[in-house]
Protein backbone atom coordinates (compact mmCIF):
# COMPACT_ATOMS: atom_id res chain seq x y z
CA UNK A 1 17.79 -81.21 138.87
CA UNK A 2 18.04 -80.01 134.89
CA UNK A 3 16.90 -81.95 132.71
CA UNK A 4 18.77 -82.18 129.33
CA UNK A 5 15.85 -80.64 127.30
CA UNK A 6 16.29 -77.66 129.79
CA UNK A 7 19.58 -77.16 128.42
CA UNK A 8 19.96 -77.64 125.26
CA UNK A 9 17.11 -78.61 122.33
CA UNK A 10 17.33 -81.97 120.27
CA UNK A 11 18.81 -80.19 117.16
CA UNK A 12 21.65 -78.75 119.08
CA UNK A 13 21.91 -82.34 121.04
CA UNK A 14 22.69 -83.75 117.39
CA UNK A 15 25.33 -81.21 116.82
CA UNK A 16 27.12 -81.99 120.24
CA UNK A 17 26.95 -85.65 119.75
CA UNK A 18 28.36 -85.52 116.10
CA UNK A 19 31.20 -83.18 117.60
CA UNK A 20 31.78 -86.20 120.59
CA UNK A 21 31.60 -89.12 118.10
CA UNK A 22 34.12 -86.90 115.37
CA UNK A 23 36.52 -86.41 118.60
CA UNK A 24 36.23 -90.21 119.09
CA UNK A 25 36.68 -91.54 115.86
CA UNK A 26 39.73 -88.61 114.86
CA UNK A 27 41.42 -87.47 117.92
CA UNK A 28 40.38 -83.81 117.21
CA UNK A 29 37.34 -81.53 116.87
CA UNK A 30 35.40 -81.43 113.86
CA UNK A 31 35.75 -77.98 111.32
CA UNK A 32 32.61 -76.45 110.54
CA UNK A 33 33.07 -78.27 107.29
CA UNK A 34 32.94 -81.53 108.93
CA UNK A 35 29.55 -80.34 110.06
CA UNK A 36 28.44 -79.02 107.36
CA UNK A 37 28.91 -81.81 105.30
CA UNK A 38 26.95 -84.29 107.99
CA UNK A 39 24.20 -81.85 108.36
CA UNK A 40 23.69 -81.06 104.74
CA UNK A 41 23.28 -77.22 105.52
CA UNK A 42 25.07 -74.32 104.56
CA UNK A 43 28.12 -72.59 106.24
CA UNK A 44 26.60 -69.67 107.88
CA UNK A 45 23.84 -71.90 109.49
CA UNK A 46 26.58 -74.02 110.72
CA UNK A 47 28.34 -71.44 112.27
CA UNK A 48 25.48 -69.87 113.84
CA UNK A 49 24.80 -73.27 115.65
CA UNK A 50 28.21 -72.96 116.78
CA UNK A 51 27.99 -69.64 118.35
CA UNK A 52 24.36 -70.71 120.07
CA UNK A 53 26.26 -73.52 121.40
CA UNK A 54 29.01 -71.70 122.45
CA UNK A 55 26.49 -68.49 123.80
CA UNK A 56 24.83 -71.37 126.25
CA UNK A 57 27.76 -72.94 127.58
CA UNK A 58 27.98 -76.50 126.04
CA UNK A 59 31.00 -75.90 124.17
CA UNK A 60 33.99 -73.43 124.38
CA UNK A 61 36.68 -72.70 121.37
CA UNK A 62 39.39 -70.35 120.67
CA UNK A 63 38.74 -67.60 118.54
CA UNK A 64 40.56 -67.25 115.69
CA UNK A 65 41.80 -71.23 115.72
CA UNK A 66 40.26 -74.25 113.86
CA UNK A 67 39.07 -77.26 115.33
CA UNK A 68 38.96 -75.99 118.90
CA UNK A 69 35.58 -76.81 120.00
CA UNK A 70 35.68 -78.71 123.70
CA UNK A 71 32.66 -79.84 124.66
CA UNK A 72 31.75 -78.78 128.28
CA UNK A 73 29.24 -81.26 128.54
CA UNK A 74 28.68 -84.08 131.05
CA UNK A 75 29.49 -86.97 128.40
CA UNK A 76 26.32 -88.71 129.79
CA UNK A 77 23.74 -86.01 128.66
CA UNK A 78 25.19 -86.16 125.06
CA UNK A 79 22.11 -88.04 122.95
CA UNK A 80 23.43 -90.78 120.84
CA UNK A 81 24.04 -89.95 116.67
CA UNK A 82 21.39 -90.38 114.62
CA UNK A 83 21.83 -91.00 111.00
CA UNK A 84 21.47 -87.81 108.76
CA UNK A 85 18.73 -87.57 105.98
C-alpha cells in the first residue's frame, strides 16, 4: 500500500486540494493566477509547482491551454484546505 506522504508532500497536497475545492466551487480549473493569488507567491514558483505536479503524475493539462489541470488523484487522498497565511 502507498501512503499519501509517499506520493506527494504536504505543500503539494495544499496545491491539489485548492485546485479540487476551485473545481467545486467554479465548475473549472483554477489559472495559475488563481493560485497565485491563494498562495501569496510569485508566478514562476507557481508554475514550477505545476510542472512538479504534473512531472509526478497527480495532475495532467494541455499544453498550450488555460485552466486544464485534471487532477488524477483518488479524491480521497486529497488533504482538506487549509486557510492561507
Amino acid at each position: 500500500m502507498i501512503l499519501m506522504s509517499d506520493k506527494f508532500t504536504e505543500k503539494q497536497g495544499q496545491y491539489l486540494a485548492f485546485i479540487d475545492s476551485y473545481m467545486v466551487m467554479y465548475g473549472r480549473a483554477p489559472a495559475e493566477a488563481d493560485l497565485q493569488r491563494f498562495f501569496g507567491t510569485t508566478p514562476p514558483t507557481i508554475h514550477q509547482m505545476i510542472l512538479k505536479l504534473e512531472e509526478k503524475g497527480l495532475i495532467s493539462r494541455v499544453p498550450g491551454q488555460a485552466r486544464s489541470i485534471k487532477i488524477l488523484v483518488d479524491p480521497d487522498e486529497i488533504p482538506r484546505l487549509k486557510r492561507s497565511g
